[in-house]
Protein backbone atom coordinates (compact mmCIF):
# COMPACT_ATOMS: atom_id res chain seq x y z
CA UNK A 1 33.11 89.10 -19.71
CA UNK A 2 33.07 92.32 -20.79
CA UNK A 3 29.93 94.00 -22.70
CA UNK A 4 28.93 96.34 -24.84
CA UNK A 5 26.69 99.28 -23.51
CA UNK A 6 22.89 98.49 -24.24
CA UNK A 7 23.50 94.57 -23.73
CA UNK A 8 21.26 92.76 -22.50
CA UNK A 9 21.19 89.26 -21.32
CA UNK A 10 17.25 87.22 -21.44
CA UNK A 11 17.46 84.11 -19.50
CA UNK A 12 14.58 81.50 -20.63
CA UNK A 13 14.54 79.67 -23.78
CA UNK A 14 10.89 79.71 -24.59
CA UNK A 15 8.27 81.65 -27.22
CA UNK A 16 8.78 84.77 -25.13
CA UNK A 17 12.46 84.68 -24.28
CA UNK A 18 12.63 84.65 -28.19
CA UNK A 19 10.22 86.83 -28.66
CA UNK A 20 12.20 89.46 -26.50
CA UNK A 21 15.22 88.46 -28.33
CA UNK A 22 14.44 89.67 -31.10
CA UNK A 23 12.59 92.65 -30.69
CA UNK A 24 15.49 94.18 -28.47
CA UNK A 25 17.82 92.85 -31.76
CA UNK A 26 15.93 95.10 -34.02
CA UNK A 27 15.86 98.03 -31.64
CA UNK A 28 19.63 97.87 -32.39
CA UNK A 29 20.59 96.30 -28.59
CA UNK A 30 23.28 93.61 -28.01
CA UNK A 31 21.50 90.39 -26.52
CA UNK A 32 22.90 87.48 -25.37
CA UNK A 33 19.79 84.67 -24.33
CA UNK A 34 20.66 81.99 -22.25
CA UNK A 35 19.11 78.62 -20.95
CA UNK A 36 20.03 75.31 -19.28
CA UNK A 37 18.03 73.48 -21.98
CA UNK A 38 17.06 73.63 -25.93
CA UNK A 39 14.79 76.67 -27.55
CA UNK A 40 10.90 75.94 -27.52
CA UNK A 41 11.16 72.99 -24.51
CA UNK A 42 9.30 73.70 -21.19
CA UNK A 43 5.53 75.53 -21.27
CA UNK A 44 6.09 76.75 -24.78
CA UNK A 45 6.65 73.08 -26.49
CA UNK A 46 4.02 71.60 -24.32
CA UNK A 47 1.67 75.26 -25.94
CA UNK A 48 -0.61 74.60 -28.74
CA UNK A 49 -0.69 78.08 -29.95
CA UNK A 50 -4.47 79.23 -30.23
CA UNK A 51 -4.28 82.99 -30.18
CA UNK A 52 -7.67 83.73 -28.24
CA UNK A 53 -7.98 87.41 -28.44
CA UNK A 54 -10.98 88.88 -29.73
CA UNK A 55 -12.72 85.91 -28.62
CA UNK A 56 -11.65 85.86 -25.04
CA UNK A 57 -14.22 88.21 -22.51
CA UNK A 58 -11.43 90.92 -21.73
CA UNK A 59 -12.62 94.29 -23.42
CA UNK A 60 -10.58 96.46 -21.93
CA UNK A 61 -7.46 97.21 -19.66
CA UNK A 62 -4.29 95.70 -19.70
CA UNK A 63 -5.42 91.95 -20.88
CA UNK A 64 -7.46 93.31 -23.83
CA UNK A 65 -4.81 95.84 -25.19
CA UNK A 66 -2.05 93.00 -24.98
CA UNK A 67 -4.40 90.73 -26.65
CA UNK A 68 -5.41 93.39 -29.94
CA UNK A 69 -1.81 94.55 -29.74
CA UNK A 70 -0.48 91.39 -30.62
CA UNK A 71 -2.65 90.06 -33.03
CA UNK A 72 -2.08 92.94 -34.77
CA UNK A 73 1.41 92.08 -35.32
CA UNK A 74 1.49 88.69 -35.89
CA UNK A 75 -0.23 89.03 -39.47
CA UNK A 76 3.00 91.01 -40.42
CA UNK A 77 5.46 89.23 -37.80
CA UNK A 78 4.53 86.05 -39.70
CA UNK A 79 5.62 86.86 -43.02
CA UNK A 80 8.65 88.77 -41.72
CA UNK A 81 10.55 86.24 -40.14
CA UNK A 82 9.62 83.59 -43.07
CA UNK A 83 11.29 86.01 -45.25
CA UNK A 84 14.56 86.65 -43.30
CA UNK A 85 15.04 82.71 -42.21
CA UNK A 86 13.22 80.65 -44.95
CA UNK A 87 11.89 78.52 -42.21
CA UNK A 88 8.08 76.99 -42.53
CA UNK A 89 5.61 78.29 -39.75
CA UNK A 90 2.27 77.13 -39.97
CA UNK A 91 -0.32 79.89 -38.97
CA UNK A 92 -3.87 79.39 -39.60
CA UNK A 93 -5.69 82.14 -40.18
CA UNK A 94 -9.39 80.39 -40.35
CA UNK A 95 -10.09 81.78 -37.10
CA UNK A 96 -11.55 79.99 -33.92
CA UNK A 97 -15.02 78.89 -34.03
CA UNK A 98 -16.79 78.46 -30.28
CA UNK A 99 -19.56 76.55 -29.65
CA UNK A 100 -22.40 77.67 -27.93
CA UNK A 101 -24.47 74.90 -25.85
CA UNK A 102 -27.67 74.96 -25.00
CA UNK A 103 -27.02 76.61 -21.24
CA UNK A 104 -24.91 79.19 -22.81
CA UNK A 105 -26.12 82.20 -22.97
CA UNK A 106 -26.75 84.04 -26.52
CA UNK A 107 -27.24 87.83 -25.19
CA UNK A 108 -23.68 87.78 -23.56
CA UNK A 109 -22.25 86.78 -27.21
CA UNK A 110 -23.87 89.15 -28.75
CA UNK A 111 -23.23 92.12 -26.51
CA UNK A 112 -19.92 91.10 -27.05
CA UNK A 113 -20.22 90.82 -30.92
CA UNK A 114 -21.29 94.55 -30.33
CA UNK A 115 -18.33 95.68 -27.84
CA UNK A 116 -15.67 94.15 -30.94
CA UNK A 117 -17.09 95.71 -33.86
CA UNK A 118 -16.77 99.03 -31.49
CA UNK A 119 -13.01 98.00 -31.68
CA UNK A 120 -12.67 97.13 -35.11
CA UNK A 121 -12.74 93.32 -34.55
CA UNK A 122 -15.34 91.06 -35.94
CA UNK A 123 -17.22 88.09 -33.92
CA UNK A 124 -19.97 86.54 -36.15
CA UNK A 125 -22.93 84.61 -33.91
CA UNK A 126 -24.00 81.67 -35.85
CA UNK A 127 -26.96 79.88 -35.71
CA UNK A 128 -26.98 75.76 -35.83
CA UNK A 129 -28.13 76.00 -39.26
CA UNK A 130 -24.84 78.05 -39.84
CA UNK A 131 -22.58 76.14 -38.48
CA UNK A 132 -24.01 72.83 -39.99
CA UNK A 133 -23.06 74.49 -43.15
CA UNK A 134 -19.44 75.67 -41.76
CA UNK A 135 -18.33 73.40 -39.55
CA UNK A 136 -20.73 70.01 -40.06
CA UNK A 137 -18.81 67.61 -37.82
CA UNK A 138 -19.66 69.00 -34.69
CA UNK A 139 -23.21 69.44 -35.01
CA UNK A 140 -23.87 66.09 -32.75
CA UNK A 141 -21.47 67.49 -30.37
CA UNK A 142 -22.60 68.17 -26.21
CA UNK A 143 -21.74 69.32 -22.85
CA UNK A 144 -23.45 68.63 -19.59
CA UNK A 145 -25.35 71.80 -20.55
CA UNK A 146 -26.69 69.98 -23.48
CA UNK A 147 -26.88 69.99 -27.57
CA UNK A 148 -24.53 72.25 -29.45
CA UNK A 149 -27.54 75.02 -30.28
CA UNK A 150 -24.41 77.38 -32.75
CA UNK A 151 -21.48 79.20 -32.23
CA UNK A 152 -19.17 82.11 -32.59
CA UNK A 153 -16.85 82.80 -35.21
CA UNK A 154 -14.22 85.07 -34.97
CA UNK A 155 -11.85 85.20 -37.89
CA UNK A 156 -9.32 87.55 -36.83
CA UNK A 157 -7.97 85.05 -34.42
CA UNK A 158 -5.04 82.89 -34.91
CA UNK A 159 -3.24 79.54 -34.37
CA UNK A 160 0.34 79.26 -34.65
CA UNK A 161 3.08 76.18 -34.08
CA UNK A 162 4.84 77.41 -31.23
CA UNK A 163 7.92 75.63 -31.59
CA UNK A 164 8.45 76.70 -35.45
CA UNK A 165 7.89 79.98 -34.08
CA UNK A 166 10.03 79.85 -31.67
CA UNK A 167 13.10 78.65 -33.73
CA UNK A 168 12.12 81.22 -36.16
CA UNK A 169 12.60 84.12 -33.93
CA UNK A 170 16.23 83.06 -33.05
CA UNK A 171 17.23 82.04 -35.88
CA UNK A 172 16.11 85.66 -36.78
CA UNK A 173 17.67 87.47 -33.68
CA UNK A 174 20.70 85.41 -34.49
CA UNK A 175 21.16 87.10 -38.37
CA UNK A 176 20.63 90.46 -36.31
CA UNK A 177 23.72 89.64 -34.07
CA UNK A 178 22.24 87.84 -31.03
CA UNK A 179 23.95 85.25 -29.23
CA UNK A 180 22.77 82.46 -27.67
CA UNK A 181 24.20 79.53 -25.48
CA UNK A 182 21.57 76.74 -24.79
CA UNK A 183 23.30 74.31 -21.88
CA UNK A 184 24.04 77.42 -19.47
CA UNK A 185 22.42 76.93 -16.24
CA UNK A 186 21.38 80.62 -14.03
CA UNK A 187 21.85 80.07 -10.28
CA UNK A 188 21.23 83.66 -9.45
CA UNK A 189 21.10 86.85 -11.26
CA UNK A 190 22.05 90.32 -9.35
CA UNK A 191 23.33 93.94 -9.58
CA UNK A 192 26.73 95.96 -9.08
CA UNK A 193 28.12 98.79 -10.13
CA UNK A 194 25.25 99.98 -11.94
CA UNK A 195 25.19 96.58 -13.90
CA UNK A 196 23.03 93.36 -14.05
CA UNK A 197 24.63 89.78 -13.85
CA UNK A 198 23.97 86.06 -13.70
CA UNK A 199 26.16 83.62 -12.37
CA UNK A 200 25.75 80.54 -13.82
CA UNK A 201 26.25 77.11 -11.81
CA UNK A 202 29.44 76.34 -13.35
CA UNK A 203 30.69 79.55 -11.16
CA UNK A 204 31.13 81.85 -15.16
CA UNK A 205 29.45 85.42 -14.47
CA UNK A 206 27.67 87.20 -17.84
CA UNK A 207 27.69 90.68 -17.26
CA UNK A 208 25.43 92.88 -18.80
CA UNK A 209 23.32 96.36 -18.74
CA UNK A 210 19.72 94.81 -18.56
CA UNK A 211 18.74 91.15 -17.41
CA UNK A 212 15.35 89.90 -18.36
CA UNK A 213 13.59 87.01 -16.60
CA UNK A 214 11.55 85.05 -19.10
CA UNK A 215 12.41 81.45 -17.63
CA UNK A 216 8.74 80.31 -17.09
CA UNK A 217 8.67 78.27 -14.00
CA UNK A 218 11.92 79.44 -13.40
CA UNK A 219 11.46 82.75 -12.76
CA UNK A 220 10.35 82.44 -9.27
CA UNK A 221 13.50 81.08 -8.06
CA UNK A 222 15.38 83.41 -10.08
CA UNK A 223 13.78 86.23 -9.02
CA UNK A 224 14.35 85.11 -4.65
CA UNK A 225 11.20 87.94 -4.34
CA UNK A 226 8.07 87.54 -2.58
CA UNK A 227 6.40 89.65 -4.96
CA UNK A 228 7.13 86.92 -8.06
CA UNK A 229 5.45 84.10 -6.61
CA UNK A 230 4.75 81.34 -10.11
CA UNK A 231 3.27 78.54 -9.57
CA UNK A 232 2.24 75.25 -12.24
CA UNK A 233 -0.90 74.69 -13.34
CA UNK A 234 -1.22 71.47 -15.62
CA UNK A 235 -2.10 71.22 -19.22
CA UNK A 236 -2.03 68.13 -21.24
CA UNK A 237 -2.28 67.37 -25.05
CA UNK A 238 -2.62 64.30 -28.12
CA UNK A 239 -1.87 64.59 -31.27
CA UNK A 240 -4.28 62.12 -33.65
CA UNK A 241 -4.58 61.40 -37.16
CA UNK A 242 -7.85 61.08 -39.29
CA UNK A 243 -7.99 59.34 -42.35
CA UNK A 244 -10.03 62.34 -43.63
CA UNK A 245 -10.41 66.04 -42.54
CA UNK A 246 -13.01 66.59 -39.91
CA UNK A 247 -14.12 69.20 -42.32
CA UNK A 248 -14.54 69.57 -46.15
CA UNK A 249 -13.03 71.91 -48.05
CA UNK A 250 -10.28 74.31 -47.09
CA UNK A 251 -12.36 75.76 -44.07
CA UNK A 252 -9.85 74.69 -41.31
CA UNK A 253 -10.67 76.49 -38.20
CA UNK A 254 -9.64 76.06 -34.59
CA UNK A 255 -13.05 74.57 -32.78
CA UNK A 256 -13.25 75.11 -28.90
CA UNK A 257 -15.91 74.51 -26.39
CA UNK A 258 -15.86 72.32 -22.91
CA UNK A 259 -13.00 74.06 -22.46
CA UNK A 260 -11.14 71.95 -25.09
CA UNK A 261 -9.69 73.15 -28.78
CA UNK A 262 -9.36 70.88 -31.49
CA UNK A 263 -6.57 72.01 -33.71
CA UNK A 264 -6.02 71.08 -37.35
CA UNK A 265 -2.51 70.44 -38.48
CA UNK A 266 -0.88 71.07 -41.58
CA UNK A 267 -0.01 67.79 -43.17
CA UNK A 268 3.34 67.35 -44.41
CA UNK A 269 3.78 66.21 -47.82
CA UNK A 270 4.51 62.70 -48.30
CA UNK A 271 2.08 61.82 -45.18
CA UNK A 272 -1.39 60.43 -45.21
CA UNK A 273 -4.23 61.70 -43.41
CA UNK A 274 -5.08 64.52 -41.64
CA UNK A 275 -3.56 65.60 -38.02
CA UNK A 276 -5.04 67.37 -35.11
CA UNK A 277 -4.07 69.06 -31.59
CA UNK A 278 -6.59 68.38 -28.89
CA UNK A 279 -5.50 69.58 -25.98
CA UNK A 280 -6.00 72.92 -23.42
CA UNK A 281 -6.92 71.71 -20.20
CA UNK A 282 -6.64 73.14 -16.83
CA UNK A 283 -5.46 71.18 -13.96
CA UNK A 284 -3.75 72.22 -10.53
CA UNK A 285 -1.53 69.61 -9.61
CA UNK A 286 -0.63 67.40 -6.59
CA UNK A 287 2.70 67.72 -4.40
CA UNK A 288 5.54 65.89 -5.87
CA UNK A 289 6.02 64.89 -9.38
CA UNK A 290 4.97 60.57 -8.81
CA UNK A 291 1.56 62.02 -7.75
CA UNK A 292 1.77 64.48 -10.86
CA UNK A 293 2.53 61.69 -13.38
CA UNK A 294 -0.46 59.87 -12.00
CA UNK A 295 -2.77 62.57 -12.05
CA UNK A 296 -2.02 63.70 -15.86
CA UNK A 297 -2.64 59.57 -16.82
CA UNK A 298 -5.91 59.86 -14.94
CA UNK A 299 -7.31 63.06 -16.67
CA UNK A 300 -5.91 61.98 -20.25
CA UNK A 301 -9.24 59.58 -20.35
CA UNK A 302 -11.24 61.97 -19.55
CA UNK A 303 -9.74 64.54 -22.30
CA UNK A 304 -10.37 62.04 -24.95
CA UNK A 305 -13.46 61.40 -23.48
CA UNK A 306 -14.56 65.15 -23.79
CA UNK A 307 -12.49 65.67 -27.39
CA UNK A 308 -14.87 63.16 -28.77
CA UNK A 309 -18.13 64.74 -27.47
CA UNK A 310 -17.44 67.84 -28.73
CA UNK A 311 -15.98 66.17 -32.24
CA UNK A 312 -17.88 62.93 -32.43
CA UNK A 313 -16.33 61.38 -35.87
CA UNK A 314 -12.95 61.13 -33.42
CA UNK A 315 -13.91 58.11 -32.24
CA UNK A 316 -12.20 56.81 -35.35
CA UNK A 317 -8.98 58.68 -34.87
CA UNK A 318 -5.83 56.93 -33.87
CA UNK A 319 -3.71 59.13 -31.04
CA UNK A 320 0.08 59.12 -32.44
CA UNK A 321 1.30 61.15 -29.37
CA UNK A 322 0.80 62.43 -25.62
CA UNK A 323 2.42 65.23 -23.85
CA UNK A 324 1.81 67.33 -21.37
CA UNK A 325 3.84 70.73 -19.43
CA UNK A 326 3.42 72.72 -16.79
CA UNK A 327 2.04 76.57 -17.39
CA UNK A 328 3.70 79.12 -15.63
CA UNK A 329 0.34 81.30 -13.45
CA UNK A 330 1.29 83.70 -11.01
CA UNK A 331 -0.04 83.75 -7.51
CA UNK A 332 -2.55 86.05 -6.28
CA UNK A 333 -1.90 88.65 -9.22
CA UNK A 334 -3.02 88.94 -13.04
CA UNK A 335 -1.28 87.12 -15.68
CA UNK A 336 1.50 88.08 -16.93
CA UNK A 337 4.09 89.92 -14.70
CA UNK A 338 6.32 92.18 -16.62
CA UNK A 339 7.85 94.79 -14.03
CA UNK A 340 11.12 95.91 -12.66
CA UNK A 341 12.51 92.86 -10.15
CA UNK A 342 11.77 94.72 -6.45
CA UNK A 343 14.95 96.11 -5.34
CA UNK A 344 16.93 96.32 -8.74
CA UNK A 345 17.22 98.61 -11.63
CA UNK A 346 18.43 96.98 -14.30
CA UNK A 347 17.06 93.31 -13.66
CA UNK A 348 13.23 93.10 -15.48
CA UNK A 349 10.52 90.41 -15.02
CA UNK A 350 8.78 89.02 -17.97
CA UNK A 351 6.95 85.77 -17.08
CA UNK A 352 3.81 84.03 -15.55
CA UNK A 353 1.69 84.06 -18.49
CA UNK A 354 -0.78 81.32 -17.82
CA UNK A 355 -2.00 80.00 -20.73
CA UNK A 356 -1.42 83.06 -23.05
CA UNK A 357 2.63 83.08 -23.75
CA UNK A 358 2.15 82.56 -27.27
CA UNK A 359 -0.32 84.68 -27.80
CA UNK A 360 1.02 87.76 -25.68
CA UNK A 361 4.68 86.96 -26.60
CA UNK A 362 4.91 90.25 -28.93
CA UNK A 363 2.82 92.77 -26.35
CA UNK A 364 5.48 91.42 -23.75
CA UNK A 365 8.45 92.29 -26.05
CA UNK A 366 7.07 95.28 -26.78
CA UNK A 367 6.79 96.47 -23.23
CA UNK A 368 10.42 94.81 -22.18
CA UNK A 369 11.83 97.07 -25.08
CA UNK A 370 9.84 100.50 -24.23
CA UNK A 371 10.88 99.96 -20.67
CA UNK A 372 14.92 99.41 -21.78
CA UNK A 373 14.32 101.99 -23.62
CA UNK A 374 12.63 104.46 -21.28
CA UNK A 375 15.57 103.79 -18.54
C-alpha cells in the first residue's frame, strides 16, 4: 500500500501504542496503529493506573526524568483530550498516601521529602495522629513489620482509568487523521529500500517510513533480537463495593503499603455504594499457562488477605470482579526499552515497561517523536 512520507505504522493496541499515536498525530505525521485485538486489552486493561512518581525512590537519571516529565503533562493532557472527544476519564488528583510501618524507616522519607522539594515536588511525612485525621480507616492497619506508625503524602501524584484513557487518545489521534485497524495480526516487521514494513499473517504488507513496537509481550517476538528479551511478570486485581466510602468527605486518595494500592472509584450515577481497585502485585509465573491459572487462584487469597490488613473495614466489602494480566519487564536491562531495533533504521522499540506503562506512556511518546524527528 502505498504511503505518505513521514508515515508511520505503531503496532500494539495498548496505553502506550495510543499514547504514541497521538503524539506523532499532533506532530503533523501520518500514523496508521495496528493490533490483532481491541484498544486497552492486554497489560494496559489488566493496569490500574496509579501514577507513582514523586513517590517512587528514583531521584535522578532516566527513571526520575520520565517519571516528572510525565506527570507534568498529564494535568494538561487530561483536560485536552476531554475537550476534543467529550469522553469521561476519571483522574484523581488526591494524591497517593503511603503508609509507613513500624520497621520502616522515617529518615529515608524524609531525606527524600528533602531531595523533592529540591525538585519542585512536594512529599508531606505524616504522623499517626495525621493520618487518623486524613485517612481514619487505616489506622488499625499492619504488616509483618508491625502497626501502621503514619505515612507519606504526596499530592502531585495521580491515578487514572487506563482504559478510558486509552480510548480517549484514539479517539483523539483518530479526529487528527490516524487510522487504525484492530483484528490485524503482525507476523514480522522488516526493512527495504530505505522503508519499514509489517507483514501481517493474512500475507497483506503495510508499508511505511517508521515502525514502532509498542505490542507489550509482543514485542519480543516481533523484534527476533537478542537484545529485546520481555518477559511476564504477574499482576492480579478485584474490584469491590462498599456500602460506604472508606473515607469521609471528598478526601479520596490512592492508599498503598504491603506492596498493595487500594484505589477508589468514581461511582457512576444511578449506582449504590462506593467501588474500589485493590490490586498491584508482583508475581513471576510458572511454565505453561494451566500452572499460571493455578498460581494466580492461589495468590488471590492471599491479596484479599493483605487488602484487608492494610484496610480493615474491607472485611465487609463484597468483590464484584477478578482479573488479572501479564506485565511486560525486560530481561537483564532497566524498564522501559525505547531504542532503535539492532540492525534497522527505521524500525523503533517502545515497550517493556514493567509496571509503569501508564504512568510513563507520555515520556515514551515524547522520546518516539524526538527520535522520528531527529532521523
Amino acid at each position: 500500500m502505498s504511503q505518505q512520507s513521514n508515515s508511520i505504522l505503531v503496532i500494539g493496541g495498548g496505553i502506550v501504542g495510543a499514547m504514541v499515536t497521538y503524539a506523532l498525530g499532533q506532530s503533523g505525521r501520518q500514523v496508521t496503529l495496528l493490533d490483532k485485538q481491541n484498544p486497552a486489552q492486554g497489560s494496559t486493561g489488566a493496569a490500574l493506573g496509579v501514577l507513582m512518581g514523586a513517590i517512587s525512590r528514583k531521584t535522578k537519571g532516566r527513571a526520575w526524568a520520565m517519571r516528572q516529565q510525565s506527570l507534568g503533562r498529564y494535568d494538561t493532557l487530561i483536560s485536552e483530550l476531554q475537550r476534543q472527544t467529550g469522553h469521561t476519564i476519571d483522574y484523581n488528583r488526591d494524591g497517593i498516601v503511603k503508609l509507613l510501618f513500624e520497621g520502616d524507616n522515617g529518615d529515608r522519607w524524609r531525606s527524600l521529602a528533602q531531595a523533592r522539594q529540591a525538585q519542585g515536588w512536594q512529599l508531606d511525612i505524616w504522623d499517626r495522629e495525621t493520618l487518623r485525621d486524613r485517612c481514619p480507616s487505616v489506622t488499625r492497619a499492619s504488616s509483618p513489620f508491625g502497626p501502621v506508625v503514619g505515612a507519606v503524602h504526596s499530592p502531585g501524584d495521580r491515578q487514572i482509568h487506563p482504559q478510558q484513557l486509552t480510548l480517549a487518545l484514539l479517539e483523539a489521534a483518530r479526529r487528527q487523521g490516524a487510522q487504525t485497524d484492530f483484528g490485524a495480526e503482525v507476523r514480522s516487521v522488516g526493512e527495504q529500500g530505505g522503508r519499514g514494513y509489517a507483514m501481517l499473517t493474512t500475507g497483506e504488507r503495510h508499508e511505511a517510513d517508521w515502525i514502532v513496537l509498542t505490542a507489550g509481550m509482543g514485542t519480543s517476538a516481533l523484534a527476533a533480537s537478542e537484545a529485546i528479551d520481555i518477559r511476564p511478570v504477574l499482576g492480579q486485581a478485584l474490584e469491590v463495593v462498599l456500602e460506604f466510602p472508606l473515607e469521609p468527605g471528598h478526601f479520596r486518595p490512592v492508599v498503598t503499603g504491603n506492596d498493595i494500592h487500594v484505589v477508589p472509584l468514581a461511582t457512576p450515577d444511578g449506582r449504590s455504594g462506593a467501588r474500589y481497585w485493590i490490586g498491584a502485585t508482583v508475581e513471576f509465573p510458572p511454565d505453561g499457562e494451566a500452572t499460571i491459572a493455578a498460581a494466580v487462584e492461589a495468590e488471590r487469597h492471599t491479596l484479599w488477605e493483605r487488602a484487608i490488613a492494610l484496610h480493615p473495614v474491607l472485611a465487609s466489602a463484597t468483590i464484584s470482579k477478578t482479573w488479572w494480566g501479564k506485565r511486560p519487564r525486560p530481561f537483564n536491562r532497566p524498564a522501559p526499552i525505547i531504542e532503535q531495533l539492532p540492525g534497522y533504521d527505521r524500525v523503533i522499540v517502545a515497550s517493556g515497561h514493567y509496571r509503569n506503562g501508564v504512568l510513563l506512556a507520555p515520556a515514551t511518546a515524547q522520546a518516539v517523536v524526538d527520535m522520528i524527528q531527529s532521523g
